[in-house]
Protein backbone atom coordinates (compact mmCIF):
# COMPACT_ATOMS: atom_id res chain seq x y z
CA UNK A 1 -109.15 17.32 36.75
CA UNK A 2 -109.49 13.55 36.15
CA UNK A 3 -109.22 12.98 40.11
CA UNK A 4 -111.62 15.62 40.63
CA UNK A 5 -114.07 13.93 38.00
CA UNK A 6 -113.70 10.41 40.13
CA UNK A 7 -114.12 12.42 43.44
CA UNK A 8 -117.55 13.45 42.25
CA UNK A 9 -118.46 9.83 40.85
CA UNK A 10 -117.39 8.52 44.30
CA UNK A 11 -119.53 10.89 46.61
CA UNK A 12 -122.82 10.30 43.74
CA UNK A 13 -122.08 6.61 44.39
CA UNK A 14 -121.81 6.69 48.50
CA UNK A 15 -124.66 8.98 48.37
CA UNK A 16 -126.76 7.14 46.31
CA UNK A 17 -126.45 3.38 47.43
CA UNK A 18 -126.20 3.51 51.46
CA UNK A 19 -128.39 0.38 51.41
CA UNK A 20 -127.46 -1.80 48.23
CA UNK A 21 -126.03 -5.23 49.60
CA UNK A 22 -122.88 -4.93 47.38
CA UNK A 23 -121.38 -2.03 48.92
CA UNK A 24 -119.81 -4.12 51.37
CA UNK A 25 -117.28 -5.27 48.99
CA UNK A 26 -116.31 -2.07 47.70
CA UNK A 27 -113.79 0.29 49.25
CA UNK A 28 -115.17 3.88 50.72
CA UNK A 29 -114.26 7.22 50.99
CA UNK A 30 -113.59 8.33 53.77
CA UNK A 31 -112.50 11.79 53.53
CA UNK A 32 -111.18 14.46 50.96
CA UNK A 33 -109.08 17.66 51.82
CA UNK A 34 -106.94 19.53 49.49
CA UNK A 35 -102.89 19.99 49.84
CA UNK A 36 -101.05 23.30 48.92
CA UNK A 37 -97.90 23.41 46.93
CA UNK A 38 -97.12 26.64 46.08
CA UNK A 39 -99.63 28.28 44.25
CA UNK A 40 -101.43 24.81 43.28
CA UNK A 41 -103.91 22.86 44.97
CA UNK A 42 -104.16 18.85 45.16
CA UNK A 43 -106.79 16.99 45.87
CA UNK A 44 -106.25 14.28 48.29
CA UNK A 45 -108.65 11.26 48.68
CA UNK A 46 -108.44 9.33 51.97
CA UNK A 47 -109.95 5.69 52.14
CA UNK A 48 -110.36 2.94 54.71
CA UNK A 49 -107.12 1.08 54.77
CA UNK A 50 -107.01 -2.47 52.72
CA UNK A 51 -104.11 -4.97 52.69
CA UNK A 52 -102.87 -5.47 48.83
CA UNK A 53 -104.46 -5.88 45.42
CA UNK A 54 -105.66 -8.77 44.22
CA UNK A 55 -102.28 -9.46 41.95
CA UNK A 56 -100.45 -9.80 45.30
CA UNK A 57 -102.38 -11.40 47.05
CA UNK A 58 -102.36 -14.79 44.88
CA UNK A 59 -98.86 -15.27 45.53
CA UNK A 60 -99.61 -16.54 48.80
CA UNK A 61 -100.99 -19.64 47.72
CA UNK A 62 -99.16 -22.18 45.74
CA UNK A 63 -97.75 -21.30 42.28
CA UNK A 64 -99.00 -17.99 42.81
CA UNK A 65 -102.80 -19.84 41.96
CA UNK A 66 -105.95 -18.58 43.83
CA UNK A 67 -107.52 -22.11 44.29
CA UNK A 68 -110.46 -22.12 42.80
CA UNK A 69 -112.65 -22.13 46.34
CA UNK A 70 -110.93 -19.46 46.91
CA UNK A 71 -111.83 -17.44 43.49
CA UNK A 72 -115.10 -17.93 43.41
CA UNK A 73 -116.10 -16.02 46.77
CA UNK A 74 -113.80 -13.46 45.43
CA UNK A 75 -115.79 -13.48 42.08
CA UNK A 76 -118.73 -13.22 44.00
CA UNK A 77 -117.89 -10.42 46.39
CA UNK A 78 -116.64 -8.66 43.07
CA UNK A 79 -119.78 -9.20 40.92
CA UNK A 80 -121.75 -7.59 44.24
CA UNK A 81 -119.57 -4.93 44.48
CA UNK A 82 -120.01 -4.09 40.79
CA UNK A 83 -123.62 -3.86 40.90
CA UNK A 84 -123.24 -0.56 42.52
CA UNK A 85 -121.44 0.72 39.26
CA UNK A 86 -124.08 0.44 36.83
CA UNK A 87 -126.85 0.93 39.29
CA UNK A 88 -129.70 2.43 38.26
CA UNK A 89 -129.36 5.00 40.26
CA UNK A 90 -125.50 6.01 38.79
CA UNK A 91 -125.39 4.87 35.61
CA UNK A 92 -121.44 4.49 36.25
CA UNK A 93 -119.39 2.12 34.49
CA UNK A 94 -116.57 0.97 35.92
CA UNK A 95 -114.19 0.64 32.98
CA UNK A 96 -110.69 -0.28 34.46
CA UNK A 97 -111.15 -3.61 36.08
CA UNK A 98 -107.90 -5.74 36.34
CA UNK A 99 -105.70 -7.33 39.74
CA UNK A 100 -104.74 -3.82 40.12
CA UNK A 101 -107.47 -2.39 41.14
CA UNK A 102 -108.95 -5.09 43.47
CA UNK A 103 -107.95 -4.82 46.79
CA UNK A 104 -108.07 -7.59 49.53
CA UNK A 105 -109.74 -5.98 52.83
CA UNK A 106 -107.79 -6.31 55.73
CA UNK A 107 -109.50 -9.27 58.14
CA UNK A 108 -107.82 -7.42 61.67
CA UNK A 109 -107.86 -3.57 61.77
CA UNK A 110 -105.54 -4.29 64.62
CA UNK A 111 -103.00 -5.10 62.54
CA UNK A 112 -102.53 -1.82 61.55
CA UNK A 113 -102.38 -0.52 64.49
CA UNK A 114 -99.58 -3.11 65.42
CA UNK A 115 -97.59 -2.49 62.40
CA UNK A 116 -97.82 1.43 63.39
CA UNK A 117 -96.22 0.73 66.59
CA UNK A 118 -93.42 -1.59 64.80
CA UNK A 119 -92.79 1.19 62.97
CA UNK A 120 -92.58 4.22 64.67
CA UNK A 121 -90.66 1.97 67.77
CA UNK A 122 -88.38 1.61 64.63
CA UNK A 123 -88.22 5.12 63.78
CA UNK A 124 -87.67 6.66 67.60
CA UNK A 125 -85.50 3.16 69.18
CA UNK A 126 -82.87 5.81 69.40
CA UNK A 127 -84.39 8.86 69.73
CA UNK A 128 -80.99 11.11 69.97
CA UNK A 129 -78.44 9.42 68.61
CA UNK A 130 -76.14 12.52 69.19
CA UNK A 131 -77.37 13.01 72.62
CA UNK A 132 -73.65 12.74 74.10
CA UNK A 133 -72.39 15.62 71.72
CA UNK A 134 -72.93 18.98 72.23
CA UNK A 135 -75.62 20.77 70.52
CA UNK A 136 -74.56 22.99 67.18
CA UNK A 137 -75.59 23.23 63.70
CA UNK A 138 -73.59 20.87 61.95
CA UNK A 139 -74.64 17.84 65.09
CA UNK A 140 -77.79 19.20 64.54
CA UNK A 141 -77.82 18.20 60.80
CA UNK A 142 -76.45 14.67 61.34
CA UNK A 143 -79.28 13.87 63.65
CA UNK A 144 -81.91 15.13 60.75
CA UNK A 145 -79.76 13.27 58.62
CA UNK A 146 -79.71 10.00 60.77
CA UNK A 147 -83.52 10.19 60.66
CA UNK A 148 -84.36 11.51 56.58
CA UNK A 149 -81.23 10.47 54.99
CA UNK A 150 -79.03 13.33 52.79
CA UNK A 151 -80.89 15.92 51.38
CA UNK A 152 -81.03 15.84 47.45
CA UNK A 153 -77.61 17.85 45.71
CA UNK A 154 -80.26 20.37 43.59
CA UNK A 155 -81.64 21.05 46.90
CA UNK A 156 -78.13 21.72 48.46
CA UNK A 157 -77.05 23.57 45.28
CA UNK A 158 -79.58 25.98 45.56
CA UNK A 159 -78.96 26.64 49.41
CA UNK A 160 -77.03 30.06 50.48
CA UNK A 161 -75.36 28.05 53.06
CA UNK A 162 -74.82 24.85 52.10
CA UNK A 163 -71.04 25.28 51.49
CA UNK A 164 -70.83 25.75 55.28
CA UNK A 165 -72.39 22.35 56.30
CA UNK A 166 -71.96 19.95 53.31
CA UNK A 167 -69.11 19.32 50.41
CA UNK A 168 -69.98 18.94 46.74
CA UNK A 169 -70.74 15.33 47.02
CA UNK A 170 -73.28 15.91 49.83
CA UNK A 171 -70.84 14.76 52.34
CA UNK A 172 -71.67 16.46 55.92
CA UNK A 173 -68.75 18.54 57.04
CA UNK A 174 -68.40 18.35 61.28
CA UNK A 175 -67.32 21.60 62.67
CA UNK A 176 -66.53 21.83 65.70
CA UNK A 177 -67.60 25.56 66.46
CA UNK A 178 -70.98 26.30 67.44
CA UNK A 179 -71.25 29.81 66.04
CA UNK A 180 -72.02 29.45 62.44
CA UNK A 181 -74.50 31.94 61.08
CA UNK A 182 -76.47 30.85 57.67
């Protein structure tokens, strides 16, 4: 309910303040679509990326101090970017302000697409790591396993044929038949 409260305060504000100069210096929303878990709903807020929060971000510098050239652009983006809070045309508040919640933009949107790459070249440098076995259930499993990690033991205590691939202690058991029905 809360999230669906700040949805609403989001889209009034993006709605409402297209042209006001401090909108540059806050972040936007960029979409909103709901997940399904069962029989509840979630709503999920998608925003442009931004590097870290403002906590983070001073411990580049020395002592983990902002120099105080530094701070007071940030200040000043800040005090810009509030003025679309209590705008006349919102009357909105924001009421949580601390390092937390201020985000450092990212200079490069390349960079994101570079540390995609690093990572999925890191996720798929070996795409079948089991390629020179034969193909069952139980090789099957390792190669999930290589990629995910073990499954959680509730999740293998509840499962009709877990006994068949995995031990108490979530060990994987290799069979060597290819035949096994769950």
């Amino acid at each position: 309910m809360q999230l669906k409260m700040g949805f609403d305060i989001l889209r009034e504000i993006n709605e409402k303040t297209r042209q006001h100069k401090g909108r540059l210096f806050n972040g936007h929303l960029l979409d909103s679509f709901y997940v399904e878990n069962g029989s509840r709903k979630h709503l999920a807020l998608a925003f442009e990326p931004l590097r870290e929060p403002l906590w983070l971000y001073r411990e580049r510098f020395v002592e983990h101090v902002i120099p105080s050239s530094v701070l007071k652009i940030i200040l000043q983006m800040i005090l810009h970017g509030l003025g679309l809070s209590p705008h006349s045309e919102c009357h909105i508040i924001h009421t949580d302000l601390k390092p937390d919640n201020i985000m450092v933009k990212i200079e490069d949107p390349s960079i994101l697409e570079d540390s995609a790459k690093h990572e999925y070249t890191k996720l798929f440098k070996d795409v079948d790591p089991l390629r020179d076995q034969e193909y069952n259930e139980p090789n099957h499993l390792a190669h999930i396993e290589s990629l995910l990690g073990s499954p959680p033991k509730d999740i293998l205590a509840r499962g009709k044929g877990s006994g068949l691939f995995y031990t108490s202690d979530v060990e994987l058991v290799r069979r060597q038949h290819s035949s096994l029905k769950v």
